[in-house]
PDB file of N, CA and C in Angstrom:
ATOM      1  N   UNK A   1      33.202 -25.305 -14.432  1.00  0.00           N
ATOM      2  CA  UNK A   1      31.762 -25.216 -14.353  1.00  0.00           C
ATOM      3  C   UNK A   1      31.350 -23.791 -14.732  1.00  0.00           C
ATOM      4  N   UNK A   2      30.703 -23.907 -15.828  1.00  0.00           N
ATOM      5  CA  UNK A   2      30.096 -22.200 -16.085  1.00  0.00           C
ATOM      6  C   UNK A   2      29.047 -21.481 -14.986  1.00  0.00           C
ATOM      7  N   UNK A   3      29.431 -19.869 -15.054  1.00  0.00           N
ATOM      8  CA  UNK A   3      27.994 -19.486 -14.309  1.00  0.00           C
ATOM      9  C   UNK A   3      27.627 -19.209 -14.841  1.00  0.00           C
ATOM     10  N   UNK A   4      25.876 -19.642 -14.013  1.00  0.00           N
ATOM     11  CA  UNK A   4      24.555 -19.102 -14.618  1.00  0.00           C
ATOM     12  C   UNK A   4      24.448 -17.916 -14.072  1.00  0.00           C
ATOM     13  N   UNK A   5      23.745 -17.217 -14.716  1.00  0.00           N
ATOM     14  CA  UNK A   5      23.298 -16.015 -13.755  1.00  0.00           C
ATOM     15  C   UNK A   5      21.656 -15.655 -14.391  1.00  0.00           C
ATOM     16  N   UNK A   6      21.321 -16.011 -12.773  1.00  0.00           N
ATOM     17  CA  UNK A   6      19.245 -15.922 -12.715  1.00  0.00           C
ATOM     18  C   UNK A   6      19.145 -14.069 -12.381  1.00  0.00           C
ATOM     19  N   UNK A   7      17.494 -13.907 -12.758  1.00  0.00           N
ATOM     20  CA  UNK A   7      17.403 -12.847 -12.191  1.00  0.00           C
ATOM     21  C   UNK A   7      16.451 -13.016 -10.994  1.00  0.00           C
ATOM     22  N   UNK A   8      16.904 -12.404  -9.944  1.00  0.00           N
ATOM     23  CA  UNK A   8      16.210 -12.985  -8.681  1.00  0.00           C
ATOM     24  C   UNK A   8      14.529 -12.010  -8.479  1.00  0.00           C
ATOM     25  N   UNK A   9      13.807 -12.289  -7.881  1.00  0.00           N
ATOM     26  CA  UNK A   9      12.435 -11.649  -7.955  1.00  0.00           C
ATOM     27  C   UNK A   9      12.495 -11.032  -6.957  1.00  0.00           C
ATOM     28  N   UNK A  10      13.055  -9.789  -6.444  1.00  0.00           N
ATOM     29  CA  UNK A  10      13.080  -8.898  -5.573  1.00  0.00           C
ATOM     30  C   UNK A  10      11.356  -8.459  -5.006  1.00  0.00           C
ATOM     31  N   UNK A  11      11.212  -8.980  -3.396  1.00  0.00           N
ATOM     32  CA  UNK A  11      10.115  -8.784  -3.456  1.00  0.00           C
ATOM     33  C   UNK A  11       9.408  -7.366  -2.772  1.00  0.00           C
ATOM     34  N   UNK A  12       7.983  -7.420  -3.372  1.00  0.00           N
ATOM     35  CA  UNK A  12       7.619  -5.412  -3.241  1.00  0.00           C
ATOM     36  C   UNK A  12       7.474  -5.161  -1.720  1.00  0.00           C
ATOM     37  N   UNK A  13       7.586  -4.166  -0.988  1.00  0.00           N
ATOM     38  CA  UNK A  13       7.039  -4.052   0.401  1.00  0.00           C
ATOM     39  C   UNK A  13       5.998  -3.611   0.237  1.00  0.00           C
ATOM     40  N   UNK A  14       5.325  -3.068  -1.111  1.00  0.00           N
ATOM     41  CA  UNK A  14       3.542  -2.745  -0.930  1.00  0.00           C
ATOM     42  C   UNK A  14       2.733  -3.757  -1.339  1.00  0.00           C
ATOM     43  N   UNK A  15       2.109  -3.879  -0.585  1.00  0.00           N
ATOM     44  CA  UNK A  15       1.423  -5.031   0.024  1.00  0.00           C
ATOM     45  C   UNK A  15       0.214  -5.010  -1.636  1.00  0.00           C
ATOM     46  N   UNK A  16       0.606  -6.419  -2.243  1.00  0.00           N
ATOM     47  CA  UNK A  16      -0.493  -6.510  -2.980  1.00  0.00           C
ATOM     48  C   UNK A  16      -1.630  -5.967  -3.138  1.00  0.00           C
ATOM     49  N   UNK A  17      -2.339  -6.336  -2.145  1.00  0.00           N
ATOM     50  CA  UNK A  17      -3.963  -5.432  -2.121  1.00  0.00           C
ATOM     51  C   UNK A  17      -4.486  -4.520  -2.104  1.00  0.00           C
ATOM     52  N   UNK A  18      -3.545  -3.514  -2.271  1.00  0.00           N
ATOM     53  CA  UNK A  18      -3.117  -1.831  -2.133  1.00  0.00           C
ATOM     54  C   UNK A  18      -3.686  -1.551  -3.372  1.00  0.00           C
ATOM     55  N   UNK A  19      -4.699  -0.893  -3.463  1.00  0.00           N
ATOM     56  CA  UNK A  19      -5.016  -0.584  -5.076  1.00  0.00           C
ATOM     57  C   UNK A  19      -3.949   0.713  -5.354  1.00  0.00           C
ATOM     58  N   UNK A  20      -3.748   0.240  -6.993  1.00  0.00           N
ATOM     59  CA  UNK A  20      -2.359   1.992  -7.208  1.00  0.00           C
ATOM     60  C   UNK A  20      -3.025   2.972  -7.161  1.00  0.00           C
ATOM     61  N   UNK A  21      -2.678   4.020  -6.608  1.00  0.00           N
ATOM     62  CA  UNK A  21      -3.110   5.477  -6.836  1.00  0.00           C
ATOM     63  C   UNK A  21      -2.411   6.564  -6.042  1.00  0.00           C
ATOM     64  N   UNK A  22      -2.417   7.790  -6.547  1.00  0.00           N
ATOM     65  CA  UNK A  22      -1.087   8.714  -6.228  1.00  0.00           C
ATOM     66  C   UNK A  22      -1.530   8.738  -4.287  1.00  0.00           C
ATOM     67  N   UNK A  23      -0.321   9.751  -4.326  1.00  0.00           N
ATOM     68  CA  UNK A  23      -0.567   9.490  -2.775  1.00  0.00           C
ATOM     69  C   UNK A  23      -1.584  10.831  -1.969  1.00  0.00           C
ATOM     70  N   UNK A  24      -1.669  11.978  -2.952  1.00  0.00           N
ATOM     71  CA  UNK A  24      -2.397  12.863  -2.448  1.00  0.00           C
ATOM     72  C   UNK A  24      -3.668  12.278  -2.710  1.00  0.00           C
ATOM     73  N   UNK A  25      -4.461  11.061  -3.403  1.00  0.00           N
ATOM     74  CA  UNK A  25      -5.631  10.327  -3.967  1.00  0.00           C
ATOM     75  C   UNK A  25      -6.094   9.411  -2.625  1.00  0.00           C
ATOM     76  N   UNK A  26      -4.896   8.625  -2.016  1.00  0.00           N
ATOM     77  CA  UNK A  26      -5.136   7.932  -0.970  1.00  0.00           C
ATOM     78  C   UNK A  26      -4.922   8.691   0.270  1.00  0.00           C
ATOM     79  N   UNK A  27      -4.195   9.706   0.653  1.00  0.00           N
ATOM     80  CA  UNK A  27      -4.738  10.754   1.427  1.00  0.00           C
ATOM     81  C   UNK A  27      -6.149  11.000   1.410  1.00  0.00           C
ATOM     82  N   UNK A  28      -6.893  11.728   0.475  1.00  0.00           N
ATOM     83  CA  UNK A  28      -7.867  12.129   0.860  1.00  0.00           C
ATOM     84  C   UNK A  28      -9.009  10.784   0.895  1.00  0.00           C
ATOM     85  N   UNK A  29      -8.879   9.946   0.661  1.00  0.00           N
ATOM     86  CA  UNK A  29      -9.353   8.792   1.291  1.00  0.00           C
ATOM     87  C   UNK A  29      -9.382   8.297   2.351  1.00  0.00           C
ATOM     88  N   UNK A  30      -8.303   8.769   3.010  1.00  0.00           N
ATOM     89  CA  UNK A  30      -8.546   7.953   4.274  1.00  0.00           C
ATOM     90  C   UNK A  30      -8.668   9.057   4.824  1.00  0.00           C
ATOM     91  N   UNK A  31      -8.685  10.652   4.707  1.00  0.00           N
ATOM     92  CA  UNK A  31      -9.407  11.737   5.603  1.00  0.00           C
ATOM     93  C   UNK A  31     -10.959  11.622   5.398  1.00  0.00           C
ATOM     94  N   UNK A  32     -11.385  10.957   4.672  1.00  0.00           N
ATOM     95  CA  UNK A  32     -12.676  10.828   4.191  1.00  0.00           C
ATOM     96  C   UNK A  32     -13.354   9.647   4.901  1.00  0.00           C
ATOM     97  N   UNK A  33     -12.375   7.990   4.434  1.00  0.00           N
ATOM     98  CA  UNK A  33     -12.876   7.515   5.633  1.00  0.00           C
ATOM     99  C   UNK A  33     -12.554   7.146   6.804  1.00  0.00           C
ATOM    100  N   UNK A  34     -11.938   8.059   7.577  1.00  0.00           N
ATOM    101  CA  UNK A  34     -11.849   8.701   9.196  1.00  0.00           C
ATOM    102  C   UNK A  34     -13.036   9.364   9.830  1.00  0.00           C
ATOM    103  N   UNK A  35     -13.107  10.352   8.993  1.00  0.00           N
ATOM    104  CA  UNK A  35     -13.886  11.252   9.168  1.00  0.00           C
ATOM    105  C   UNK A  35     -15.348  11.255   9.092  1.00  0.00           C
ATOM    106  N   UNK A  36     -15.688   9.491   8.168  1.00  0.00           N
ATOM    107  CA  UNK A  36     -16.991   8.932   8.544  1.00  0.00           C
ATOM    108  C   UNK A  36     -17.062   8.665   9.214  1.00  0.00           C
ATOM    109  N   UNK A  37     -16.045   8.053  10.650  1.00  0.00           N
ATOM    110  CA  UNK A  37     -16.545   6.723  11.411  1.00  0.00           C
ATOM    111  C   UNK A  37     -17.183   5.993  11.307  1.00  0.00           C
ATOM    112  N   UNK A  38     -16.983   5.288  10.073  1.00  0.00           N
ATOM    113  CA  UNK A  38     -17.601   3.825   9.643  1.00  0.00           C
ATOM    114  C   UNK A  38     -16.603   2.577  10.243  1.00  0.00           C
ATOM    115  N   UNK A  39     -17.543   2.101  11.123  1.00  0.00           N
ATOM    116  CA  UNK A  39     -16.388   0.635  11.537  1.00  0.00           C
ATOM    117  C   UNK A  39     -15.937  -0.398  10.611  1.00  0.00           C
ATOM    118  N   UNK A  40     -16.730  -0.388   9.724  1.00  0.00           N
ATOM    119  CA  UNK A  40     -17.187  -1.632   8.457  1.00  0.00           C
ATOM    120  C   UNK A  40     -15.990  -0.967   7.899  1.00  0.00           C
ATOM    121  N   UNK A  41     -15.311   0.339   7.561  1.00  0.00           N
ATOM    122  CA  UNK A  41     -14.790   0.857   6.636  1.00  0.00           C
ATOM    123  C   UNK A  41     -12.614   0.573   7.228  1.00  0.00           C
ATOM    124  N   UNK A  42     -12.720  -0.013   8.113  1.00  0.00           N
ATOM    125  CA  UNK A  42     -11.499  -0.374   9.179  1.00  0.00           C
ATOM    126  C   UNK A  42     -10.634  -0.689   8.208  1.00  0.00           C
ATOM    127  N   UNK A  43     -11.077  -1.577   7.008  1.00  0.00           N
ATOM    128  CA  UNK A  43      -9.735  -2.603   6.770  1.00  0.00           C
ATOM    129  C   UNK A  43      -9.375  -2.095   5.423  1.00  0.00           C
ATOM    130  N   UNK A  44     -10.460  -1.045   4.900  1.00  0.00           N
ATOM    131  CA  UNK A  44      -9.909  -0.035   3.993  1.00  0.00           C
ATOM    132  C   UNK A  44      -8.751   0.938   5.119  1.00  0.00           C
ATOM    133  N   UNK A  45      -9.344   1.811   5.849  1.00  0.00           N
ATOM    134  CA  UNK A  45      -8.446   2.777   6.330  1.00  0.00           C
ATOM    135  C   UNK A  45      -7.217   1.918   6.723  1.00  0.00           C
ATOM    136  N   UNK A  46      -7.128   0.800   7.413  1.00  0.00           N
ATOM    137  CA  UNK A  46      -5.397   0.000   7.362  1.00  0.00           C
ATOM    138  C   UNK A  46      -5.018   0.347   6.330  1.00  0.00           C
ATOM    139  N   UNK A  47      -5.303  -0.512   5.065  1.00  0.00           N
ATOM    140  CA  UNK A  47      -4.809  -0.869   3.585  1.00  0.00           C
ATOM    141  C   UNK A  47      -4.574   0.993   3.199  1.00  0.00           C
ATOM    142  N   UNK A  48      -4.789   1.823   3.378  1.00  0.00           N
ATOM    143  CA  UNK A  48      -5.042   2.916   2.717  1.00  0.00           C
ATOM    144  C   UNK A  48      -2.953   3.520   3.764  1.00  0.00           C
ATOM    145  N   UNK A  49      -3.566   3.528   4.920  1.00  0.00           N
ATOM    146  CA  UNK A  49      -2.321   3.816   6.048  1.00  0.00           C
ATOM    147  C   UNK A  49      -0.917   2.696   5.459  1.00  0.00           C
ATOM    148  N   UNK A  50      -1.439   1.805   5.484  1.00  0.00           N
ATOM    149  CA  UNK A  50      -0.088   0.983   4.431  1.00  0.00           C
ATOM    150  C   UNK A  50       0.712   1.822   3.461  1.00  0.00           C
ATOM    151  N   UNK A  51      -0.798   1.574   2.588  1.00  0.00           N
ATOM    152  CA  UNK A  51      -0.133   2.567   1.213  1.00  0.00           C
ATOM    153  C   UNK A  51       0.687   3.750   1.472  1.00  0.00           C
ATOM    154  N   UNK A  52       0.360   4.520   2.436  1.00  0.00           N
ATOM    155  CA  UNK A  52       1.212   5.991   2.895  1.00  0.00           C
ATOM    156  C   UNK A  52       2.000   5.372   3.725  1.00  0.00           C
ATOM    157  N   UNK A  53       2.268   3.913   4.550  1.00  0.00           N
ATOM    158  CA  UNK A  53       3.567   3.998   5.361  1.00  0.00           C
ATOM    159  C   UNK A  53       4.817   3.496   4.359  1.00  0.00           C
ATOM    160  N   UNK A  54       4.306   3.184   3.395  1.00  0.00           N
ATOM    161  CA  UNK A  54       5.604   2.596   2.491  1.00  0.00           C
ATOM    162  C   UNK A  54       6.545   3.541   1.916  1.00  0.00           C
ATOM    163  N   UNK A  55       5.911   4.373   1.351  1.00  0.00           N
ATOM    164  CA  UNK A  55       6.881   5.974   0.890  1.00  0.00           C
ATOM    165  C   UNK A  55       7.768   6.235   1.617  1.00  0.00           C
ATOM    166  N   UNK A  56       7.352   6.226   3.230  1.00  0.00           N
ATOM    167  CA  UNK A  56       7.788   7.147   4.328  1.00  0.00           C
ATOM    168  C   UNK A  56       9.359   6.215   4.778  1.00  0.00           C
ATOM    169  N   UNK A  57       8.991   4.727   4.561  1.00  0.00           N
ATOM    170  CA  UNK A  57      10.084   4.018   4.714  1.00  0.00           C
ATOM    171  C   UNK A  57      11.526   4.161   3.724  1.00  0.00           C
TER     172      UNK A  57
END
């Protein structure tokens, strides 16, 4: 029986919805929106803290 050999789809740990951008770019984004205290602005500052916990891993 011959082998096949697939290439497997290794999947990303940054989370899709993460828009790209360097990391000193999303730093000052989320010192920016912290530093509004906008509540509305919550699920950016997660998504933003993502983006910087993935590097760190």
């Amino acid at each position: 029986m011959p082998i096949i050999q697939t290439e497997r789809a290794i999947p990303s740990i940054v989370p899709s919805d993460v828009p790209a951008m360097s990391d000193d770019e999303c730093l000052a984004r989320l010192a920016r929106a912290v530093k509004d205290h906008d509540a509305e602005r919550l699920e950016e500052v997660a998504q933003l803290i993502a983006r910087l916990a993935v590097p760190i891993e």
